[in-house]
Protein backbone atom coordinates (compact mmCIF):
# COMPACT_ATOMS: atom_id res chain seq x y z
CA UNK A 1 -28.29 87.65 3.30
CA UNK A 2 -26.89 89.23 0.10
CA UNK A 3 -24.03 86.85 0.44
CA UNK A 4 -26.09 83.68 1.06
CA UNK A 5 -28.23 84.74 -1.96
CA UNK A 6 -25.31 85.11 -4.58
CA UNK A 7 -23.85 81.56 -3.52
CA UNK A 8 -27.21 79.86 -3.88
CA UNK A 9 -27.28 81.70 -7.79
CA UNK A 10 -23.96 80.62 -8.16
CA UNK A 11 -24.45 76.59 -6.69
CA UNK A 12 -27.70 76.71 -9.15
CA UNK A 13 -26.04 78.11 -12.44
CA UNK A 14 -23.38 75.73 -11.75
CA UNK A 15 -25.58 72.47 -11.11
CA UNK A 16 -27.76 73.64 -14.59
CA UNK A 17 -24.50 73.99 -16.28
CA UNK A 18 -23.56 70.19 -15.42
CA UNK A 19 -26.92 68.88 -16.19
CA UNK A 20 -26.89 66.95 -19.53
CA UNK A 21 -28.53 68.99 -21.87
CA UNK A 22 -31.16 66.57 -24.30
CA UNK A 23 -31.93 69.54 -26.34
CA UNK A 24 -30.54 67.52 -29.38
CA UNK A 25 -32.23 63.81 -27.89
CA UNK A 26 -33.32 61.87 -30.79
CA UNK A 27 -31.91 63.80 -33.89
CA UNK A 28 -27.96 63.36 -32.11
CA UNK A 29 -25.56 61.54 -29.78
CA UNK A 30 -25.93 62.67 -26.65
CA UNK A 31 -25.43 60.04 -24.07
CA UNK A 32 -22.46 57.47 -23.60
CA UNK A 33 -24.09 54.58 -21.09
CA UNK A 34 -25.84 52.31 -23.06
CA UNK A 35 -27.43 49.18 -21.30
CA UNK A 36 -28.63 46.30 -23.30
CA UNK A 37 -30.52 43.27 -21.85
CA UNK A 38 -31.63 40.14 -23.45
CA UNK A 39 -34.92 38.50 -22.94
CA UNK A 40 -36.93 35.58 -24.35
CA UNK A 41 -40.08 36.96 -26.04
CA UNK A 42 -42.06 33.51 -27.44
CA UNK A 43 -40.75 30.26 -27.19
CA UNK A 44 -36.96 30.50 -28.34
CA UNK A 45 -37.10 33.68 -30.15
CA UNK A 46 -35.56 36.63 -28.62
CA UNK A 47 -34.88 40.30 -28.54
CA UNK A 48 -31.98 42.22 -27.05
CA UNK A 49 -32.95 45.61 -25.58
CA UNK A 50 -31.42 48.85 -25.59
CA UNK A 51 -31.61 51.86 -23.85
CA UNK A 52 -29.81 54.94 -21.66
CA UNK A 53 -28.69 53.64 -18.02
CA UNK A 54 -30.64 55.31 -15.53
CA UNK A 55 -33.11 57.10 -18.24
CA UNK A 56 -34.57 59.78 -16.73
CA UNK A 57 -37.54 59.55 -19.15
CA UNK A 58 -40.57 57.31 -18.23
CA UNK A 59 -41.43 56.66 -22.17
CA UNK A 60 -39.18 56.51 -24.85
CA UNK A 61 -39.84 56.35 -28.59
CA UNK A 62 -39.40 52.19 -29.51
CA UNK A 63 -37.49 51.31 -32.85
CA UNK A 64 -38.04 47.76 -33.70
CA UNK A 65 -35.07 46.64 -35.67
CA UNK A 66 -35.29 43.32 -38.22
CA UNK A 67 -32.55 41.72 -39.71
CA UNK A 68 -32.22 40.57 -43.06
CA UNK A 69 -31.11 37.37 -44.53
CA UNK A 70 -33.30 35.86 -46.74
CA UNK A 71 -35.37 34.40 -43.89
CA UNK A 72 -32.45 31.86 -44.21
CA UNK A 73 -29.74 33.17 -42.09
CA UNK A 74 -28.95 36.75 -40.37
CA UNK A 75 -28.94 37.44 -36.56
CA UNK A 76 -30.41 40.14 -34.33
CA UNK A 77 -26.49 40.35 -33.19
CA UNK A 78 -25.01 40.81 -35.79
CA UNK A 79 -21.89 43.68 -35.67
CA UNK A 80 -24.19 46.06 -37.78
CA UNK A 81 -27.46 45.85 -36.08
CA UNK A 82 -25.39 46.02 -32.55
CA UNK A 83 -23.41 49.23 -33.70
CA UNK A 84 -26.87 50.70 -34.99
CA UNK A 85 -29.21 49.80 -31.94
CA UNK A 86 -26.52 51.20 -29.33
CA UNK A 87 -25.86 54.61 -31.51
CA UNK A 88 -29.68 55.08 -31.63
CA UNK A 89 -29.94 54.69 -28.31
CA UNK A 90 -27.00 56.77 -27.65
CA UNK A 91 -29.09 59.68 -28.86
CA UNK A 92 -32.10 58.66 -26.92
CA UNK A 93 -34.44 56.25 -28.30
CA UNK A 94 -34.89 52.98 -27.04
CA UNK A 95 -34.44 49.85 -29.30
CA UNK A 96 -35.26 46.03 -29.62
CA UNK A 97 -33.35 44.29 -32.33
CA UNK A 98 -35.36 40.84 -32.75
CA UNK A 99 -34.75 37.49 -33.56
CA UNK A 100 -37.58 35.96 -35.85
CA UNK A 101 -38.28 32.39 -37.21
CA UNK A 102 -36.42 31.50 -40.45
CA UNK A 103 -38.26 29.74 -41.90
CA UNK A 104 -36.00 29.32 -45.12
CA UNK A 105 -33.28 28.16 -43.14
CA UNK A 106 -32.16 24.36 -44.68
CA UNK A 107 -34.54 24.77 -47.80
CA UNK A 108 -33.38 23.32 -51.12
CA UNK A 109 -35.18 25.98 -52.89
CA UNK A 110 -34.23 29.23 -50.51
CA UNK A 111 -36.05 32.13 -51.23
CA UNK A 112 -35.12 32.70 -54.96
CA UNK A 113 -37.36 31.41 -58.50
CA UNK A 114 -37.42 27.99 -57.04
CA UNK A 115 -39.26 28.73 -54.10
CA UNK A 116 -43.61 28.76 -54.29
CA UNK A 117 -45.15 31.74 -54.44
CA UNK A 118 -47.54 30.96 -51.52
CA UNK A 119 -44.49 29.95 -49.49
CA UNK A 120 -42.92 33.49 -50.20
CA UNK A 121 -45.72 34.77 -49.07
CA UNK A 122 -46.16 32.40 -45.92
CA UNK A 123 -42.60 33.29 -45.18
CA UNK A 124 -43.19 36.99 -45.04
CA UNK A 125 -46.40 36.99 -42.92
CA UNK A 126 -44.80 34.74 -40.03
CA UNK A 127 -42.05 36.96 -39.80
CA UNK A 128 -44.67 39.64 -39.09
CA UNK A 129 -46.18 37.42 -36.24
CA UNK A 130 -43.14 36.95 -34.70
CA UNK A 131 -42.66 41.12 -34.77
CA UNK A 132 -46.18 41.68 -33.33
CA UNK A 133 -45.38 38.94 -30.74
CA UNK A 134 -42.35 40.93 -29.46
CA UNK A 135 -44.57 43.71 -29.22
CA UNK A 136 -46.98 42.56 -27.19
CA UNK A 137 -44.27 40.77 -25.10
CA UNK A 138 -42.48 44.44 -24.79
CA UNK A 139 -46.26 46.30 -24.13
CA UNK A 140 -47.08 43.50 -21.42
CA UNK A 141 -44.21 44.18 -19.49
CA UNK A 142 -44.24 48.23 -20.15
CA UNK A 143 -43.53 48.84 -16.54
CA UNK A 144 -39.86 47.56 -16.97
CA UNK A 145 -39.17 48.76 -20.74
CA UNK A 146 -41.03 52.10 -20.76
CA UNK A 147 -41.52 52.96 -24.09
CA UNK A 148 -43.83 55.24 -25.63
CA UNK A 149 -46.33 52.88 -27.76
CA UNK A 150 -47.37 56.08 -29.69
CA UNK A 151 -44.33 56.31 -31.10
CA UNK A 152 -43.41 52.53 -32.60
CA UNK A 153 -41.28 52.79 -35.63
CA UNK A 154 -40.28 49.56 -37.44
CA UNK A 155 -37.10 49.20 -39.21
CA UNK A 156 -35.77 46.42 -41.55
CA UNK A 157 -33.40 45.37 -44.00
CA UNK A 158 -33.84 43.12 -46.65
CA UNK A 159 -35.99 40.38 -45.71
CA UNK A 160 -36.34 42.48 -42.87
CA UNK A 161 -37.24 45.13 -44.84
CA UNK A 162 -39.80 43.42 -46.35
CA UNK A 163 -41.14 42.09 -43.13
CA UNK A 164 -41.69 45.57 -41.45
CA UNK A 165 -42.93 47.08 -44.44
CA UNK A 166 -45.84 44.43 -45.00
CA UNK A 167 -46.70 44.58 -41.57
CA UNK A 168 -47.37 48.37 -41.36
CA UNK A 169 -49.26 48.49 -45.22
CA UNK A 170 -51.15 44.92 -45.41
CA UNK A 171 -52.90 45.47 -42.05
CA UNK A 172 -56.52 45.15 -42.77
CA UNK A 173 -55.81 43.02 -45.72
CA UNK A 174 -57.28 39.53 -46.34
CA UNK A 175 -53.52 37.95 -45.74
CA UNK A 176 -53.01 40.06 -42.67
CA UNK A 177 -56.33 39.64 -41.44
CA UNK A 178 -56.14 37.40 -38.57
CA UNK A 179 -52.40 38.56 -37.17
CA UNK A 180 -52.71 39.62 -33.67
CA UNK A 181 -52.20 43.36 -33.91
CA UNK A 182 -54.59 44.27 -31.17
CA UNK A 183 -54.55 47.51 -29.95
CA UNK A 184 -50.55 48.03 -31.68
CA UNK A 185 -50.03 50.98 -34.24
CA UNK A 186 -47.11 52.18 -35.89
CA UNK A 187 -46.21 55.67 -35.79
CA UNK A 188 -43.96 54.95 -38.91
CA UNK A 189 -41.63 52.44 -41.21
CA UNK A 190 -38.31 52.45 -41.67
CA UNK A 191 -36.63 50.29 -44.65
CA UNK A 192 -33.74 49.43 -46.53
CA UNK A 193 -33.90 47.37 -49.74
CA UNK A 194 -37.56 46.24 -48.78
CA UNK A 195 -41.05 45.54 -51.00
CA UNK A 196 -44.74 45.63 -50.64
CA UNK A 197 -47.05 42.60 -51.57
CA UNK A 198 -49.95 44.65 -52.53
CA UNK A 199 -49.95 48.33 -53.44
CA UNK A 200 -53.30 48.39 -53.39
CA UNK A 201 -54.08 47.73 -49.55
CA UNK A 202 -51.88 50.89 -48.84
CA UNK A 203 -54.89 53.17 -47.99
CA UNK A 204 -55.46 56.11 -46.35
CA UNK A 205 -56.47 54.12 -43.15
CA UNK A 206 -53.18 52.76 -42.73
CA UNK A 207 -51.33 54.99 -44.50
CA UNK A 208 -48.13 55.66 -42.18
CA UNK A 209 -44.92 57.65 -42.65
CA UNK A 210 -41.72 56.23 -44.52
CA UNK A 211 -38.17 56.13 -45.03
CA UNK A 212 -36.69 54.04 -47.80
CA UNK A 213 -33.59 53.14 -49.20
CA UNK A 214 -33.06 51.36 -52.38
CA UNK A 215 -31.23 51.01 -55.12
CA UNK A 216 -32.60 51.47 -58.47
CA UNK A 217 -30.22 48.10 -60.38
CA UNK A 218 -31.44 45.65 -57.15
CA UNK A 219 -32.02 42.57 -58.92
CA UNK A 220 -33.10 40.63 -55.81
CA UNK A 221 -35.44 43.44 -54.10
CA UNK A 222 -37.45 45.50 -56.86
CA UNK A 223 -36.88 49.17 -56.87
CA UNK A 224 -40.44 49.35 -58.18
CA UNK A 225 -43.35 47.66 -59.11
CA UNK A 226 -41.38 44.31 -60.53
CA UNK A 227 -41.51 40.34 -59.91
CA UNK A 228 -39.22 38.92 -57.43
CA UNK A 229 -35.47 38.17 -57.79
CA UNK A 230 -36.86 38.97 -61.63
CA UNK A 231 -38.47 35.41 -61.60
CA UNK A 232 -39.71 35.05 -65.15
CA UNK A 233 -43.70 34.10 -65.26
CA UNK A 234 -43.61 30.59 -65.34
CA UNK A 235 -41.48 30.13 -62.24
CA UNK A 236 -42.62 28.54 -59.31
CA UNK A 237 -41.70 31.61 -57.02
CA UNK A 238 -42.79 34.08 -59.26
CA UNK A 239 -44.41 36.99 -57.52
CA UNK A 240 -44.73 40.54 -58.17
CA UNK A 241 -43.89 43.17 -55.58
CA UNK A 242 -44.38 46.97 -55.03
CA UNK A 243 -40.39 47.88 -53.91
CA UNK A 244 -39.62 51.37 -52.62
CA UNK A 245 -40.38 53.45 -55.31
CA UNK A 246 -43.98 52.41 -56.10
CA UNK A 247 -44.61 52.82 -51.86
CA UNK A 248 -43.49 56.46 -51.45
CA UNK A 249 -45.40 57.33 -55.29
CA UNK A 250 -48.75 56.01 -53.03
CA UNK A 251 -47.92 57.64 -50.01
CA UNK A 252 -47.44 60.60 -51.75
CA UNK A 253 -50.94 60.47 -53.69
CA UNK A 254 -52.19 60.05 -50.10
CA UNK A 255 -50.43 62.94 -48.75
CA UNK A 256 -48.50 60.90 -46.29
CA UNK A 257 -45.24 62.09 -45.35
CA UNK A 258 -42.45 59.74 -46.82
CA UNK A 259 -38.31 60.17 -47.25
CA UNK A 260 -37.11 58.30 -50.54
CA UNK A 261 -33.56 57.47 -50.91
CA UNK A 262 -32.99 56.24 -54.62
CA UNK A 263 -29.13 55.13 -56.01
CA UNK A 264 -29.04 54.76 -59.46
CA UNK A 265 -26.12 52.83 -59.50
CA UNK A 266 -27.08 50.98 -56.48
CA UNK A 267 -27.95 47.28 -56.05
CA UNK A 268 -29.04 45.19 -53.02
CA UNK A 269 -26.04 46.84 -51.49
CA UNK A 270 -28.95 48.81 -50.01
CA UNK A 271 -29.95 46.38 -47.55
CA UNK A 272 -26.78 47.21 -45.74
CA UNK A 273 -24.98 50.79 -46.04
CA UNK A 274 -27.99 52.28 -44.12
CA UNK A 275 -26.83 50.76 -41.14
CA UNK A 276 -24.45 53.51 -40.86
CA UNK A 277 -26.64 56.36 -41.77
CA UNK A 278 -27.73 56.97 -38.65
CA UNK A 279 -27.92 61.05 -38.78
CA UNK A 280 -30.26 60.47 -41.98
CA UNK A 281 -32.34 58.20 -40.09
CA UNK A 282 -32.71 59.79 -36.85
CA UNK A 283 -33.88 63.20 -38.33
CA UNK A 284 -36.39 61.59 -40.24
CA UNK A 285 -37.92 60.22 -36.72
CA UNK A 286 -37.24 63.26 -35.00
CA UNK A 287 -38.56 65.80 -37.69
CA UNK A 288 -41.91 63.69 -38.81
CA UNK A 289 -42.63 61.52 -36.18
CA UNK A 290 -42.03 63.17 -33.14
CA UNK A 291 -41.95 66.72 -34.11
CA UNK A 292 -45.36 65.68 -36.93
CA UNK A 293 -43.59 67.91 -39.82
CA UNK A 294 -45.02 67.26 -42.95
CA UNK A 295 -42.42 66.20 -45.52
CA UNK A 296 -42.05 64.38 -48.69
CA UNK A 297 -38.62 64.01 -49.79
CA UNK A 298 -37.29 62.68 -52.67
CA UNK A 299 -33.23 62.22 -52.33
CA UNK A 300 -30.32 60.80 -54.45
CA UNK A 301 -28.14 58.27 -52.39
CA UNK A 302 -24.95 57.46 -53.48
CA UNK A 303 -22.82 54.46 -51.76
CA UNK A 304 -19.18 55.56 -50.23
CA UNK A 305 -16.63 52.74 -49.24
């Protein structure tokens, strides 16, 4: 009986030693089987999905990633956005890296001076239609992707950037106002090189968490509250934005958590080295989103080749 007891200790220590330990899921790489599948959320537009083979989890925290490009060009497979969606998933999260309509794409007058204010503007809301599409395409079918949809966390670069970020802080908003968000909520925003269209929307209501990365000489992307590209006044595209600086000084006053990156060296460069910062990123989720610590950070960044 002794006997029989002491092997059955011994066969249990030994399977709980070989059991993957996820102590460390979400703020480190801890798994090596990533699975990605593609599938066709509206019309053409798709996402590619990734996640742990054989998950043991039923809900997983979602990131939404959103490419940039100028709403020109830019794909949801792109090397970078790959390599980032399979390390995040790596440490546990589950990740949809979308395709979105660009809507730029062929235009004479791109997404610079020459291009209309209302057009900017135009530009950046359908690109949050498209995102809240994907959503309710991924919710809809939550029985297959089993995420966690209280834990949604929206991350873009560039245009991108400026997608995701207008999306979480102009809900409610009279140019927001009739997206389908339904019953979606973000749990927080994630973005590089990205700007705001109206400071004054961000409200305690919607007030959500945030990470941003910027650079402080970005002459496409305003660090702060600036116009566009720098259009002068009297340009067609002229519009002023609220860049990364002027979000995280509201959220802040609103005593929202928030993670500021600033490089004052730095240019749009921004819209891309964050790809690879993928410790930085996933503590940020781990420790405010999904642990709920309270933190406002204010960091220097500084680019490495």
């Amino acid at each position: 009986m002794l006997l029989r007891t002491l092997l059955f200790s011994c066969t249990f220590f030994v399977l709980i030693s070989c059991a993957p330990k996820d102590d460390n899921r979400y703020s480190e790489v801890i798994f090596k089987q990533v699975q990605k599948q593609t599938f066709i959320y509206t019309d053409t537009l798709k996402l590619d999905f990734y996640d742990i083979k054989n998950d043991p989890l039923d809900k997983r925290p979602l990131l939404i990633v959103v490419h940039g490009g100028g709403f020109s060009v830019g794909k949801r497979d792109n090397s970078t956005e790959v390599n980032f969606s399979r390390t995040m998933a790596k440490m546990g999260y589950a990740v949809a890296s979308l395709s979105y309509r660009l809507t730029r794409r062929g235009k004479a007058t791109g997404f610079g001076c020459d291009c209309p204010t209302q057009e900017k503007i135009k530009t950046i809301r359908m690109s949050g239609e498209d995102i809240l599409a994907a959503l309710h395409f991924i919710k809809n079918k939550n029985d297959l992707f089993r995420v966690d949809f209280d834990r949604v966390v929206l991350i873009g670069s560039s245009a991108g950037a400026e997608a995701v970020v207008n999306l979480a802080y102009m809900r409610g908003s009279d140019l927001y106002r009739d997206l389908n968000y339904g019953d979606l909520e973000f749990a927080g925003v994630i973005s590089f090189a990205g700007a705001l269209l109206e400071l004054d929307n961000l409200k305690a209501e919607n007030a959500i968490p945030g990470m941003f990365f910027h650079g402080i000489k970005d002459q496409l992307v305003p660090y702060d509250a600036a116009p566009h590209h720098y259009c002068p006044k009297d340009a067609p595209g002229y519009l002023k934005l609220y860049g990364s600086k002027a979000i995280a000084d509201k959220l802040r006053e609103l005593d929202m958590s928030y993670n500021l990156g600033t490089d004052p060296e730095g240019t749009h460069q921004w819209a891309g080295i964050p790809f690879s910062r993928t410790d930085t990123i996933a503590s940020f989720i781990n420790d405010v989103i999904i642990e709920g610590q309270f933190l406002q950070i204010n960091r220097t960044l500084k680019a490495t080749k």
